[in-house]
N, C-alpha and C. Protein backbone atom coordinates (compact mmCIF):
# COMPACT_ATOMS: atom_id res chain seq x y z
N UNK A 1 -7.96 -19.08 77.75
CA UNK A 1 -7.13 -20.24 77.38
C UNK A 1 -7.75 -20.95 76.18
N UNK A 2 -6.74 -21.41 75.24
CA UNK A 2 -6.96 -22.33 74.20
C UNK A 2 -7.81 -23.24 74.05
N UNK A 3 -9.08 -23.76 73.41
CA UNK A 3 -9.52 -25.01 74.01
C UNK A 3 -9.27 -25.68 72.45
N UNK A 4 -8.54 -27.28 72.58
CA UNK A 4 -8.18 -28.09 71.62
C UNK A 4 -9.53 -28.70 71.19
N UNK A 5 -9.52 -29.42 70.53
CA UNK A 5 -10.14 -31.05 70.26
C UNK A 5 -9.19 -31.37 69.13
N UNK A 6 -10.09 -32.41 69.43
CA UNK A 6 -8.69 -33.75 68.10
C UNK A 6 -9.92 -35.16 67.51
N UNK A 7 -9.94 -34.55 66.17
CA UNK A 7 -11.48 -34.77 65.46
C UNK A 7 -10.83 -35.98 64.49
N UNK A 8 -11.36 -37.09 64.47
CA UNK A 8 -10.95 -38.42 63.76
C UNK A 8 -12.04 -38.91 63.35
N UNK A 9 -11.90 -39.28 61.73
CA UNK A 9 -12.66 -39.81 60.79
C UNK A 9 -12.09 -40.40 59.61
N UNK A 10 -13.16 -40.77 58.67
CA UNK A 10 -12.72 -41.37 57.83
C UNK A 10 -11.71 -40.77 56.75
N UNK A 11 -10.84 -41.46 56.01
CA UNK A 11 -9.85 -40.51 55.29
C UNK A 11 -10.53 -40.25 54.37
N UNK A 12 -11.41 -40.57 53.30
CA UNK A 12 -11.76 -40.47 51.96
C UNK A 12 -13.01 -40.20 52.68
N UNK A 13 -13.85 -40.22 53.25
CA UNK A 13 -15.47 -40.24 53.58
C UNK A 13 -15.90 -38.53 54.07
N UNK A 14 -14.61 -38.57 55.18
CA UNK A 14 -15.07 -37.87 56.18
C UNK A 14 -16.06 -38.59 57.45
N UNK A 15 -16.55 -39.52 57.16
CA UNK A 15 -17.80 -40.37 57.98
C UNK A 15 -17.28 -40.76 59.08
N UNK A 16 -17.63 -40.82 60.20
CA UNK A 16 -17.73 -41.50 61.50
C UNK A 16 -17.14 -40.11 62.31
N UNK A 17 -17.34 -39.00 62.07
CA UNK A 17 -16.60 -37.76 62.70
C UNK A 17 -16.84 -37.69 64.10
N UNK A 18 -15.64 -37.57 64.85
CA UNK A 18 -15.96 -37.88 66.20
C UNK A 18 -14.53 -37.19 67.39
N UNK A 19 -15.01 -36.39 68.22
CA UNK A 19 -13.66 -35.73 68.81
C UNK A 19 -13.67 -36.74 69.80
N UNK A 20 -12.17 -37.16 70.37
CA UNK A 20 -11.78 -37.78 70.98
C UNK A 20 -10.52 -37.53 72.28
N UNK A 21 -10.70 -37.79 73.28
CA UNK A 21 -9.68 -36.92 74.02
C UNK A 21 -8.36 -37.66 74.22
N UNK A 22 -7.41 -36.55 73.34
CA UNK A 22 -6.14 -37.39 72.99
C UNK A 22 -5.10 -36.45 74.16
N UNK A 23 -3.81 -37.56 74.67
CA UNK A 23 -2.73 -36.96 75.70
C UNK A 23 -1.60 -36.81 74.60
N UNK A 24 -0.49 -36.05 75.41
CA UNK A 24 0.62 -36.08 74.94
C UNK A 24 0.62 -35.98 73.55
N UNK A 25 0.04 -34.69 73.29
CA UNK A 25 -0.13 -34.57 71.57
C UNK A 25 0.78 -33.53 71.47
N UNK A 26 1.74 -34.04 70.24
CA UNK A 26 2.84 -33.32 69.80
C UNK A 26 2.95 -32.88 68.21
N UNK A 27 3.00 -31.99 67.67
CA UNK A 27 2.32 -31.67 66.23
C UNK A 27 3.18 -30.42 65.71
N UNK A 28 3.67 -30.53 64.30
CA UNK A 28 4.07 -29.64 63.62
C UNK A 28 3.63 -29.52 62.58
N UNK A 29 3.71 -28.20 61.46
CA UNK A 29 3.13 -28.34 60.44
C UNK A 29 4.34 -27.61 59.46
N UNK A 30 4.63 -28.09 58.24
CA UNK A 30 5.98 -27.95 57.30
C UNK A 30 5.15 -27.04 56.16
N UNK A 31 6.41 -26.57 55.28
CA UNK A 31 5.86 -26.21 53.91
C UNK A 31 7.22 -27.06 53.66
N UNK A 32 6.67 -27.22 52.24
CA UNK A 32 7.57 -28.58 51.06
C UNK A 32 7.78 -29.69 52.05
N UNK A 33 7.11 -29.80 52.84
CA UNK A 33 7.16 -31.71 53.35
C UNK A 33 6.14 -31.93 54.25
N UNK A 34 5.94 -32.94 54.74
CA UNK A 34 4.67 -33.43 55.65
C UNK A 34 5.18 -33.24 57.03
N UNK A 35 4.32 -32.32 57.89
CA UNK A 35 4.66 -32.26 59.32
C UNK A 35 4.08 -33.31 59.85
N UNK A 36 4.48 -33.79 61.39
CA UNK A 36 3.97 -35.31 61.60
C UNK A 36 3.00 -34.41 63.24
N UNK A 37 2.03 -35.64 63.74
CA UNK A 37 1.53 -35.52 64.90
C UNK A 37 1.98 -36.78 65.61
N UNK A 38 1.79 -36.60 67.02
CA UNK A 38 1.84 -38.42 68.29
C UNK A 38 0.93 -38.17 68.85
N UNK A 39 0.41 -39.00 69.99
CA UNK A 39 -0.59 -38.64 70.51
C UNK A 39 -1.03 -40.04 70.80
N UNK A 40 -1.39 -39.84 72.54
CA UNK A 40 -2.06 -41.00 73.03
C UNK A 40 -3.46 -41.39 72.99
N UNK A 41 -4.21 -42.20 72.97
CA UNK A 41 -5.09 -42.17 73.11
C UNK A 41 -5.71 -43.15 74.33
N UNK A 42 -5.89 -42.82 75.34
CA UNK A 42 -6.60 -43.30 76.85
C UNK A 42 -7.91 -44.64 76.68
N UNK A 43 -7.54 -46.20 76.39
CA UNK A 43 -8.18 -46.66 76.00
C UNK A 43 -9.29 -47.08 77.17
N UNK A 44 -8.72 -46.67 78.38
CA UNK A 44 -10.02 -47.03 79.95
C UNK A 44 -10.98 -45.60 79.84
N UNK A 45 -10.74 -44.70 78.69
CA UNK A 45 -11.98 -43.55 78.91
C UNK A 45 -13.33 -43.86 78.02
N UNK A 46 -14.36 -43.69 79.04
CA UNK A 46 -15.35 -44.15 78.29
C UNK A 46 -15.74 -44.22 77.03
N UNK A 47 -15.41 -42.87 77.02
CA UNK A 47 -15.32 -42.23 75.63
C UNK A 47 -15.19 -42.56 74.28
N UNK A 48 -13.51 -43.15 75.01
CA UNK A 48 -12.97 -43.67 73.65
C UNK A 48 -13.43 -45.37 73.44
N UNK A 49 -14.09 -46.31 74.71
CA UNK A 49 -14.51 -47.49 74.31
C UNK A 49 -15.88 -47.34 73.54
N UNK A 50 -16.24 -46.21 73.91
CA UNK A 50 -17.59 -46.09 73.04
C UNK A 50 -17.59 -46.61 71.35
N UNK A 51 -16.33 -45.67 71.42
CA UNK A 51 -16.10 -45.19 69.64
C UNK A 51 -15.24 -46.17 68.66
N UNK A 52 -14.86 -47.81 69.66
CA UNK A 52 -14.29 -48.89 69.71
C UNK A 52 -13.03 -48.15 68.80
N UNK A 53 -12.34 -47.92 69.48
CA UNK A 53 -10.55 -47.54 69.43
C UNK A 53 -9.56 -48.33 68.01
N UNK A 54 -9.67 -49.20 68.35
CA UNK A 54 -8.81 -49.90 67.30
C UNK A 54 -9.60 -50.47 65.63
N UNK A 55 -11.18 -50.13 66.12
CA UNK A 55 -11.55 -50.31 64.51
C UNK A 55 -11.75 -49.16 64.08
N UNK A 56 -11.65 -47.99 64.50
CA UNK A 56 -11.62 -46.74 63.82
C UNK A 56 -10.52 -45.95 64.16
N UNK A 57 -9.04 -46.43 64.35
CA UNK A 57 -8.05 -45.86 64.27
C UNK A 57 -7.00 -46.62 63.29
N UNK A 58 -7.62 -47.41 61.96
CA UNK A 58 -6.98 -47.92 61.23
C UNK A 58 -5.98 -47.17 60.74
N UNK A 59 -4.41 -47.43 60.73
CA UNK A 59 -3.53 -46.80 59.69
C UNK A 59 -3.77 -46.67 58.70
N UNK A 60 -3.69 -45.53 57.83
CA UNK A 60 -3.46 -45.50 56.45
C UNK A 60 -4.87 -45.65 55.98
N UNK A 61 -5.97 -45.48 56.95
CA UNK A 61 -7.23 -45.33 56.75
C UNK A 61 -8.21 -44.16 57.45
N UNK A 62 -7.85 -43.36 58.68
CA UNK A 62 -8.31 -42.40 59.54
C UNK A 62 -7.51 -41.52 59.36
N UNK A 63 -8.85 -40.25 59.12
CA UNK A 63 -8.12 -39.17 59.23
C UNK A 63 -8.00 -37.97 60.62
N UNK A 64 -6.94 -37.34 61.23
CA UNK A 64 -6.93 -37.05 62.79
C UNK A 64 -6.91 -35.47 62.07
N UNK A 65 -7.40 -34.60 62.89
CA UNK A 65 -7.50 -33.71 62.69
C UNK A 65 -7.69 -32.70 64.43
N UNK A 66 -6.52 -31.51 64.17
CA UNK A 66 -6.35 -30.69 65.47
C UNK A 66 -7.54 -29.08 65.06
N UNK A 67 -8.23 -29.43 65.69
CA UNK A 67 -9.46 -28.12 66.57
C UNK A 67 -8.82 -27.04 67.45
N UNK A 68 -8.28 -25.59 67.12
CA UNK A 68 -8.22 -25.05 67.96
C UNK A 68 -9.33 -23.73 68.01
N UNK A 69 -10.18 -23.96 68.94
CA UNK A 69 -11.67 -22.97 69.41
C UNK A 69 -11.96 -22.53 68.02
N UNK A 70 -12.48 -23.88 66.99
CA UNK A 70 -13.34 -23.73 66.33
C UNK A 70 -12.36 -23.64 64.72
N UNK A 71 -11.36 -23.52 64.94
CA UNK A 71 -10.46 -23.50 63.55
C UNK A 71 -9.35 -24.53 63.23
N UNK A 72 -9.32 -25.12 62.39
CA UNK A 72 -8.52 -26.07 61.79
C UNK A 72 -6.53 -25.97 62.22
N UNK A 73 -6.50 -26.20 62.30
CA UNK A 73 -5.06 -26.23 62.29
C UNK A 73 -3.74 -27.24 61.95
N UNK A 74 -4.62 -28.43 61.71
CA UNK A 74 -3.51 -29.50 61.48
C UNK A 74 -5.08 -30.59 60.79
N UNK A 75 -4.16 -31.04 60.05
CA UNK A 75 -4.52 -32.55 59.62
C UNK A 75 -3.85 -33.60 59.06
N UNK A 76 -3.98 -34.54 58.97
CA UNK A 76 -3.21 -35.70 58.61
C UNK A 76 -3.99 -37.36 58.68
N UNK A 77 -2.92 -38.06 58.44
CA UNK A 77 -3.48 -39.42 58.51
C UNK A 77 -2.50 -40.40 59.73
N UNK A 78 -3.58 -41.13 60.15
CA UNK A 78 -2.60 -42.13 60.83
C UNK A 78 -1.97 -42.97 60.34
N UNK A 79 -0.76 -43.21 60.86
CA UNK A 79 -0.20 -44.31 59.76
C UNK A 79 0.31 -45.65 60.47
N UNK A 80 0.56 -45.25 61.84
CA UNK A 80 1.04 -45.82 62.83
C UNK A 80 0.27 -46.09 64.29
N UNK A 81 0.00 -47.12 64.79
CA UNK A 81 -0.54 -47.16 66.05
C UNK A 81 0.50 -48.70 66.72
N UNK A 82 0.23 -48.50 67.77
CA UNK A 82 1.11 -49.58 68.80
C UNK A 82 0.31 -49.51 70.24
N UNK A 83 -0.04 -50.76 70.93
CA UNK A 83 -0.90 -50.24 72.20
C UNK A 83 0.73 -50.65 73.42
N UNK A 84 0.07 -49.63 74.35
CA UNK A 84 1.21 -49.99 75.23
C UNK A 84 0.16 -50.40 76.96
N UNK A 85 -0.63 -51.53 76.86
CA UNK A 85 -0.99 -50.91 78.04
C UNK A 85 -2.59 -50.72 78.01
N UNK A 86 -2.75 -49.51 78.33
CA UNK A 86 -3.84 -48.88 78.70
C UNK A 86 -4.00 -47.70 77.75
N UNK A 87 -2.97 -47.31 76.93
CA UNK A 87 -3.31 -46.33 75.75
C UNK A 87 -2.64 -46.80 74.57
N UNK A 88 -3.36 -46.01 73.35
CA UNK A 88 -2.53 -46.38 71.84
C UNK A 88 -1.92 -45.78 71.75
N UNK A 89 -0.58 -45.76 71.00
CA UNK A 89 -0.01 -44.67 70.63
C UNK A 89 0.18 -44.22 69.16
N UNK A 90 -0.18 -42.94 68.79
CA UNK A 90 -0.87 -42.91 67.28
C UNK A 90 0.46 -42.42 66.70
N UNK A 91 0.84 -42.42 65.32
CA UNK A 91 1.71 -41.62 64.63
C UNK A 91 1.37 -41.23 63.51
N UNK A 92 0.98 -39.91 63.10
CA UNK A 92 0.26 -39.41 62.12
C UNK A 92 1.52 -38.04 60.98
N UNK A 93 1.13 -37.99 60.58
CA UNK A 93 1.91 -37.35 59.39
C UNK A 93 0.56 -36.36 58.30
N UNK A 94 1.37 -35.05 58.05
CA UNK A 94 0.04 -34.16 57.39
C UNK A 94 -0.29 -34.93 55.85
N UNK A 95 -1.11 -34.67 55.21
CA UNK A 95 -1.74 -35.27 54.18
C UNK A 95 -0.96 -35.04 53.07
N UNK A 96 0.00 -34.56 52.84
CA UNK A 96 1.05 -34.42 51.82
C UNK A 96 1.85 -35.70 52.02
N UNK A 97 1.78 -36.93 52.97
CA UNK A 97 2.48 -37.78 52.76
C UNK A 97 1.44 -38.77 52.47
N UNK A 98 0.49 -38.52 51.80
CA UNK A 98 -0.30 -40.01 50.91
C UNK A 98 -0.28 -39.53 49.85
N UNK A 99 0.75 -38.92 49.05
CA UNK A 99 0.88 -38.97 47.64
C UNK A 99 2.54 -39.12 47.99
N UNK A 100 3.28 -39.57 48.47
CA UNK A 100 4.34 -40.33 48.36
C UNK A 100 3.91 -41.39 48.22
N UNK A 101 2.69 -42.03 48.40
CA UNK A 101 2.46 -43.79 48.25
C UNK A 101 1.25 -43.74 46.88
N UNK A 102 1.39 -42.28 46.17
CA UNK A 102 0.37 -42.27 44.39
C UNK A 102 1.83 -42.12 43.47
N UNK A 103 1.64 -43.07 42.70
CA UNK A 103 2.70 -43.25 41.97
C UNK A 103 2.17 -42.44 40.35
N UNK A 104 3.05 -41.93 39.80
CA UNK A 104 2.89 -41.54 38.00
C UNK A 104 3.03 -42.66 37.53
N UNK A 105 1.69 -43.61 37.08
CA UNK A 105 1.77 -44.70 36.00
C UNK A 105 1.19 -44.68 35.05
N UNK A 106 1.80 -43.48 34.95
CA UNK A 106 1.38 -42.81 33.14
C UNK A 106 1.99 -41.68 32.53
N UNK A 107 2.28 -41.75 31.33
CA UNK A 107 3.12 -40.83 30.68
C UNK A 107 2.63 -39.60 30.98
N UNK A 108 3.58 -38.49 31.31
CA UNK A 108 3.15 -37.23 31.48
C UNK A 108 3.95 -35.85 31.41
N UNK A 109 3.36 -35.51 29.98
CA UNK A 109 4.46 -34.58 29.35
C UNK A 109 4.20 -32.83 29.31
N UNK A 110 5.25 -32.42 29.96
CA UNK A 110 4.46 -30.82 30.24
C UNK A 110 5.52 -29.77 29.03
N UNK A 111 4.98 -29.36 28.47
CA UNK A 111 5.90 -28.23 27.91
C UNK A 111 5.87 -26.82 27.85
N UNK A 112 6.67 -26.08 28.07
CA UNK A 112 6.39 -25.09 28.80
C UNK A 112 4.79 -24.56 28.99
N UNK A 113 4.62 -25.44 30.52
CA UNK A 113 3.76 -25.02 31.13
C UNK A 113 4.59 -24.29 32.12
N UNK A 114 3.15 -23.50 32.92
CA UNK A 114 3.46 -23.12 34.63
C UNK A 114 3.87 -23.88 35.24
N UNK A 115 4.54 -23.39 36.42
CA UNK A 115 5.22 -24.63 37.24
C UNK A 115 4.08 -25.06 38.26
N UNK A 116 3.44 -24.32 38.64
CA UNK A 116 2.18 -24.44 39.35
C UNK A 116 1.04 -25.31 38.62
N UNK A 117 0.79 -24.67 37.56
CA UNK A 117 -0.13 -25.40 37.18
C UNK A 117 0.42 -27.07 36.48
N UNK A 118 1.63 -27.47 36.41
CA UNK A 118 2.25 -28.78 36.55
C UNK A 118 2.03 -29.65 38.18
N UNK A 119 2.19 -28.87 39.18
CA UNK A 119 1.79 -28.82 40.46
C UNK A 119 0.55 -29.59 40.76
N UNK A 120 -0.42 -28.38 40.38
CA UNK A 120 -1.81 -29.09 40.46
C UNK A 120 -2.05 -29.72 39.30
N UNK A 121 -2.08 -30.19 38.50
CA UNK A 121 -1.73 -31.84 37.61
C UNK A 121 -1.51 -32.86 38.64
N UNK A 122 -0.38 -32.51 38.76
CA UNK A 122 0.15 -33.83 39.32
C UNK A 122 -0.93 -34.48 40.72
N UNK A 123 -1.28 -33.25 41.26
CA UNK A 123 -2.16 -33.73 42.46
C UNK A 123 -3.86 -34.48 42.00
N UNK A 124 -3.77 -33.33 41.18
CA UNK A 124 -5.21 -33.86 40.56
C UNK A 124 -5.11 -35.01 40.03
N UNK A 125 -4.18 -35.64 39.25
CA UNK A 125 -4.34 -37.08 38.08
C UNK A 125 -4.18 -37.82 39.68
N UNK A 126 -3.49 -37.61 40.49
CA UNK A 126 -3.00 -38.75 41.91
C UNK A 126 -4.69 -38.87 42.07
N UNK A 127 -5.63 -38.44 42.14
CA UNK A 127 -7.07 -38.64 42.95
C UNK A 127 -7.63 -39.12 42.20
N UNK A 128 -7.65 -39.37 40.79
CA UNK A 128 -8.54 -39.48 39.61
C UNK A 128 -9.15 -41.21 40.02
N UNK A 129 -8.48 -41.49 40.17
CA UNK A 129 -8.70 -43.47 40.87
C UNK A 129 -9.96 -43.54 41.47
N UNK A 130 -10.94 -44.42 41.22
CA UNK A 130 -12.02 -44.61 42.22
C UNK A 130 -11.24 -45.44 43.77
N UNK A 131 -11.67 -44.56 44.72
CA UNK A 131 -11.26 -44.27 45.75
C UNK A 131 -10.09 -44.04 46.18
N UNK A 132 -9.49 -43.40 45.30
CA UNK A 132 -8.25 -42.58 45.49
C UNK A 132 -7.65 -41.40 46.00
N UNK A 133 -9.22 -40.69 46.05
CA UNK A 133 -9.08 -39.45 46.41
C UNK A 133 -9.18 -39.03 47.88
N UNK A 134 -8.70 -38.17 48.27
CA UNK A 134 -8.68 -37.49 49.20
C UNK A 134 -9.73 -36.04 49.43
N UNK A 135 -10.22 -35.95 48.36
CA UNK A 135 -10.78 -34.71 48.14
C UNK A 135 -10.25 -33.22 48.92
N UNK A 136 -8.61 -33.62 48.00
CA UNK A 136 -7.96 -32.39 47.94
C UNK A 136 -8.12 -31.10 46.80
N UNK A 137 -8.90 -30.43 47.18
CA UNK A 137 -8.55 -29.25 45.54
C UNK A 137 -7.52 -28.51 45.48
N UNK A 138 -7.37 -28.08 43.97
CA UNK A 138 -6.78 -27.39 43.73
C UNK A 138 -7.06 -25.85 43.64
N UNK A 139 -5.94 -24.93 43.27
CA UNK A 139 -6.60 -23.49 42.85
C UNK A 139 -6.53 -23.32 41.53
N UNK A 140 -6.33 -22.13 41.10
CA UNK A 140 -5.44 -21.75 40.21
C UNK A 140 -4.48 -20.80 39.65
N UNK A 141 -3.85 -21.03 40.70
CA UNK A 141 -2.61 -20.32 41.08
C UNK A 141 -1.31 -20.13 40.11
N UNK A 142 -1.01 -19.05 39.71
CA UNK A 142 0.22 -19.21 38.71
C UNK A 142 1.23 -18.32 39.03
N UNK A 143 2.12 -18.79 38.42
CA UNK A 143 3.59 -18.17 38.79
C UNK A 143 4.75 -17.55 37.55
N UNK A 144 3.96 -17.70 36.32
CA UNK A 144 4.53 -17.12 35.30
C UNK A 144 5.77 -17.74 35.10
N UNK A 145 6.42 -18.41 35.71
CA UNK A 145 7.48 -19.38 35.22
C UNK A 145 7.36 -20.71 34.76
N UNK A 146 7.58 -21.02 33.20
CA UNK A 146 7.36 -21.89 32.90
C UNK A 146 8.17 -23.05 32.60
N UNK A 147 7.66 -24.37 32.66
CA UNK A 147 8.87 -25.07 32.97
C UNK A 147 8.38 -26.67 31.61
N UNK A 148 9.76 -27.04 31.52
CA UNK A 148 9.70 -28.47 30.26
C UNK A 148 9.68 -30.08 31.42
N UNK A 149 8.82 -30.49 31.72
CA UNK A 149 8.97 -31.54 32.03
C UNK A 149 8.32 -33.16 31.81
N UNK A 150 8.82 -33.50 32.28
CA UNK A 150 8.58 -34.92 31.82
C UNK A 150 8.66 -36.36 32.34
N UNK A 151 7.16 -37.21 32.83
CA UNK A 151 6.99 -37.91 33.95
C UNK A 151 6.86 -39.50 32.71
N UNK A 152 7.48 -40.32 32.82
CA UNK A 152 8.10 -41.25 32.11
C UNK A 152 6.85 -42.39 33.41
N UNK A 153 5.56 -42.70 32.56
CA UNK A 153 4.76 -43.94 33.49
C UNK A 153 6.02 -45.03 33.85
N UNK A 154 6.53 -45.57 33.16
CA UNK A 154 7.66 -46.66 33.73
C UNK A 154 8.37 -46.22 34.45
N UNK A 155 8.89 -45.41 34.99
CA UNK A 155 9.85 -45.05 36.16
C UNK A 155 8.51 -44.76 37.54
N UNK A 156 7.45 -45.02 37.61
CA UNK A 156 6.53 -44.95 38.69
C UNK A 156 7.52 -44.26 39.65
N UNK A 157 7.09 -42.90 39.59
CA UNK A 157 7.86 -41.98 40.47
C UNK A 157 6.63 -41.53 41.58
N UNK A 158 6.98 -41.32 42.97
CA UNK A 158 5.97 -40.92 43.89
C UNK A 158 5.66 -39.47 43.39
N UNK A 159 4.16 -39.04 43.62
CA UNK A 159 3.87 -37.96 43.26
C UNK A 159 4.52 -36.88 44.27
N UNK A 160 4.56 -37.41 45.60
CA UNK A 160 5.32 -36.22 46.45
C UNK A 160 6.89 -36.05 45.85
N UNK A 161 7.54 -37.33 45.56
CA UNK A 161 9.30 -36.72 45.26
C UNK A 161 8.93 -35.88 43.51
N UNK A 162 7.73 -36.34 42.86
CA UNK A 162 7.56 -35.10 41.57
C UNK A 162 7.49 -33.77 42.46
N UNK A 163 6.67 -33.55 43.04
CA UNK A 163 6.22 -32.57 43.53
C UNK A 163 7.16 -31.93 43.97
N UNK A 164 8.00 -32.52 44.66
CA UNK A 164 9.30 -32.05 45.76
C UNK A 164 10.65 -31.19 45.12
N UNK A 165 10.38 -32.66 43.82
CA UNK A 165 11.74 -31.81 43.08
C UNK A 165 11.39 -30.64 41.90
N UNK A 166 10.13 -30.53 41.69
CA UNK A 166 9.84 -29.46 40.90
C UNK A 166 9.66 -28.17 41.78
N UNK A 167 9.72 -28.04 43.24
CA UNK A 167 9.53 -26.66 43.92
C UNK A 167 10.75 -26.51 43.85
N UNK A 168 12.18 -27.50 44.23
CA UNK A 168 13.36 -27.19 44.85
C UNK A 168 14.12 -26.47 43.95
N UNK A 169 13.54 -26.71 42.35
CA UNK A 169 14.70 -25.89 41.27
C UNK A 169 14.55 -24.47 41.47
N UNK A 170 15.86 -23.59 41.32
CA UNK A 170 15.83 -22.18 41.10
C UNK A 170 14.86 -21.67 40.66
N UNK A 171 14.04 -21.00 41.21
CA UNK A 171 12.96 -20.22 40.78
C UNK A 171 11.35 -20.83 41.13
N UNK A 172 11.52 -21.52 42.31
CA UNK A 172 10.66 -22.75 42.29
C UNK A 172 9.51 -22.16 43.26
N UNK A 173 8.95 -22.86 44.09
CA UNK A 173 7.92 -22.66 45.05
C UNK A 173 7.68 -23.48 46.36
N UNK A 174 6.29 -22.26 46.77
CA UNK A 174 6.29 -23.21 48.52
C UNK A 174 4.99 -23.65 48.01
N UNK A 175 4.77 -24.95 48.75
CA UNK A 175 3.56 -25.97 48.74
C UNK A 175 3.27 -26.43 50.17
N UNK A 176 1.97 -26.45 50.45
CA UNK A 176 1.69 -27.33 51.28
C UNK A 176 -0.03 -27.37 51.39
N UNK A 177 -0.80 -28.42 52.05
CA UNK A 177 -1.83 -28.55 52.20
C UNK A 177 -2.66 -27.88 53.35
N UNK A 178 -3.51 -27.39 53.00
CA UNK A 178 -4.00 -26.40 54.31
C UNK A 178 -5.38 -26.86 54.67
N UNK A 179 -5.85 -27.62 55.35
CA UNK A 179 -7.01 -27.83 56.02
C UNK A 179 -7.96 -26.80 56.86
N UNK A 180 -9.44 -26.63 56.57
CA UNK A 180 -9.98 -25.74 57.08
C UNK A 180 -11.35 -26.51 57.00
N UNK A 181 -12.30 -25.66 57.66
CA UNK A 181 -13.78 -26.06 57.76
C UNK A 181 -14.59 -25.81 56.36
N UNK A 182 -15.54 -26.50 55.75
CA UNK A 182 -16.37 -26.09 54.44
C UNK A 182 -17.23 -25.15 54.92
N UNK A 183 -17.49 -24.13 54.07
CA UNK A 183 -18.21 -23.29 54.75
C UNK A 183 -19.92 -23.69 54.75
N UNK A 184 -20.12 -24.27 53.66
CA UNK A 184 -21.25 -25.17 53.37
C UNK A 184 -21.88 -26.46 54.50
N UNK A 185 -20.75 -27.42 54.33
CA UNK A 185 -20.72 -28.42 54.70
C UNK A 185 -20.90 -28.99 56.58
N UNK A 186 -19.73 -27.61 56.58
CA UNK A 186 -19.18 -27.96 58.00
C UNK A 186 -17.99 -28.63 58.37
N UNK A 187 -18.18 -29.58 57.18
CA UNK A 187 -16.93 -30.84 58.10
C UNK A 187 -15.81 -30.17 57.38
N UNK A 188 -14.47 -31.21 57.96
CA UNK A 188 -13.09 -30.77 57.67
C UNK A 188 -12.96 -30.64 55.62
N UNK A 189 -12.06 -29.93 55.53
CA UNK A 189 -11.74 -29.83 53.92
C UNK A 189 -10.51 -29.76 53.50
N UNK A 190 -9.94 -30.18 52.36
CA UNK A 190 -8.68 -29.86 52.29
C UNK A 190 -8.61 -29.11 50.74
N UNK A 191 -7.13 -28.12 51.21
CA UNK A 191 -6.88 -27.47 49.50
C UNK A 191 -5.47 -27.68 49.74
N UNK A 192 -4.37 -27.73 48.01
CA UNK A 192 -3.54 -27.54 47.79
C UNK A 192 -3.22 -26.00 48.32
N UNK A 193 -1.81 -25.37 48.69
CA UNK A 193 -2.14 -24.06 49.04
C UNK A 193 -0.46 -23.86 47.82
N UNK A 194 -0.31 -23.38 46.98
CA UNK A 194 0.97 -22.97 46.41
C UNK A 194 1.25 -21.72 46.35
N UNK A 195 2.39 -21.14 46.85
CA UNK A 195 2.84 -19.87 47.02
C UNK A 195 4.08 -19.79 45.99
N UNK A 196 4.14 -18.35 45.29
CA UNK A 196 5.19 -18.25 44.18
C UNK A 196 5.82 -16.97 44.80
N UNK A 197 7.03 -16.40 45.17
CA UNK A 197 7.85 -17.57 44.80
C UNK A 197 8.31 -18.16 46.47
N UNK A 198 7.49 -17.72 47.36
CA UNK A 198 7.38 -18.33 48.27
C UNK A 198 5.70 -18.00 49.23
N UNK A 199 5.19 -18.91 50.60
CA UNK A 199 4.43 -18.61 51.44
C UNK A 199 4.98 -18.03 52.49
N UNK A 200 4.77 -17.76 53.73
CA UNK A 200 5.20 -16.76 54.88
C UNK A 200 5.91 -15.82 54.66
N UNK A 201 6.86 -16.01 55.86
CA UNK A 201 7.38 -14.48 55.73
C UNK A 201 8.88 -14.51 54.70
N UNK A 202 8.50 -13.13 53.61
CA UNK A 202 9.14 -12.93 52.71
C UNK A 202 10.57 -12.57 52.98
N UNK A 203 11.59 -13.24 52.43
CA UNK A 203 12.81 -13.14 52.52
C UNK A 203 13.61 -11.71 51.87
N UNK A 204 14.84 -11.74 52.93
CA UNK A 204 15.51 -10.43 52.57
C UNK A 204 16.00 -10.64 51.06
């Protein structure tokens, strides 16, 4: 049988890494959009008063991450908590939805470039901010289709709807973020993952 954990830390740090025993955990994972997680968290287990619950389950500041026997499988951020009681209830979303809240506030002009490598641009300039980052990388992945575009700083467009509408055109691509262990490090990691002209299973 499967054995879970459900590993919560800091979003930008990684720091305070700590598995926690979460109920009623419900979790999907998307390509071209952010899969979301729920999940209770049991605030009478010792456990979790140890690890004081509500100052390290800040929204939009902790990052939750699903363990299955030793391999990554999900990550995201919390964005949402509500106590009901005797447990919290968390609402988390994969890490492709904190660049819907990095805006383009700056001119940014591509001409026939890759569409990929416009891709990872866009992710990379989103982190450039002191403490902005997520320490997502990129690859360098290409797709030989090149594309004219053009990010206007005054229209502060979210980097996910850039992102979104440059896979959806004819000839476009799959994206999503794939979390895994550093092989160095240990702790959780994240990469851009872009597939041309798609990821999984290949269509008829």
């Amino acid at each position: 049988m499967a054995t879970y954990r459900y590993i919560l830390c800091d979003l930008v740090t990684n720091s305070g890494l700590v598995a926690l025993p979460l109920a009623n955990v419900r979790f999907d994972s998307k390509l071209n959009a952010a899969g979301s997680l729920t999940a209770s968290l049991p605030l009478a287990d010792p456990r979790v008063k140890a690890f004081d619950p509500i100052g390290n389950t800040q929204p939009g500041r902790t990052a939750l991450y699903v363990d299955r026997d030793g391999v990554l499988l999900w990550g995201g951020i919390i964005w949402t908590r509500r106590s009901t009681g005797e447990t919290l209830e968390l609402g988390c979303q994969e890490f492709e939805s904190y660049f819907a809240s990095r805006l383009i506030d700056g001119d940014a002009v591509f001409n026939q470039v890759d569409q990929l490598a416009i891709a990872q641009s866009l992710i990379t300039t989103a982190q450039i901010r002191a403490n902005g980052s997520l320490g997502v990388t990129v690859g360098t992945e290409t797709s030989g289709v090149l594309r004219d575009r053009t990010y206007n700083g005054y229209e502060l467009k979210p980097v996910l709807e850039a992102l979104q509408q440059l896979s959806q055109v004819q000839g476009g691509f799959d994206y999503n973020i794939d979390v895994f262990y550093d092989p160095t490090t240990g702790l959780p990691a994240k990469r851009l993952r872009l597939g041309y002209p798609r990821r999984g299973v290949i269509a008829p």
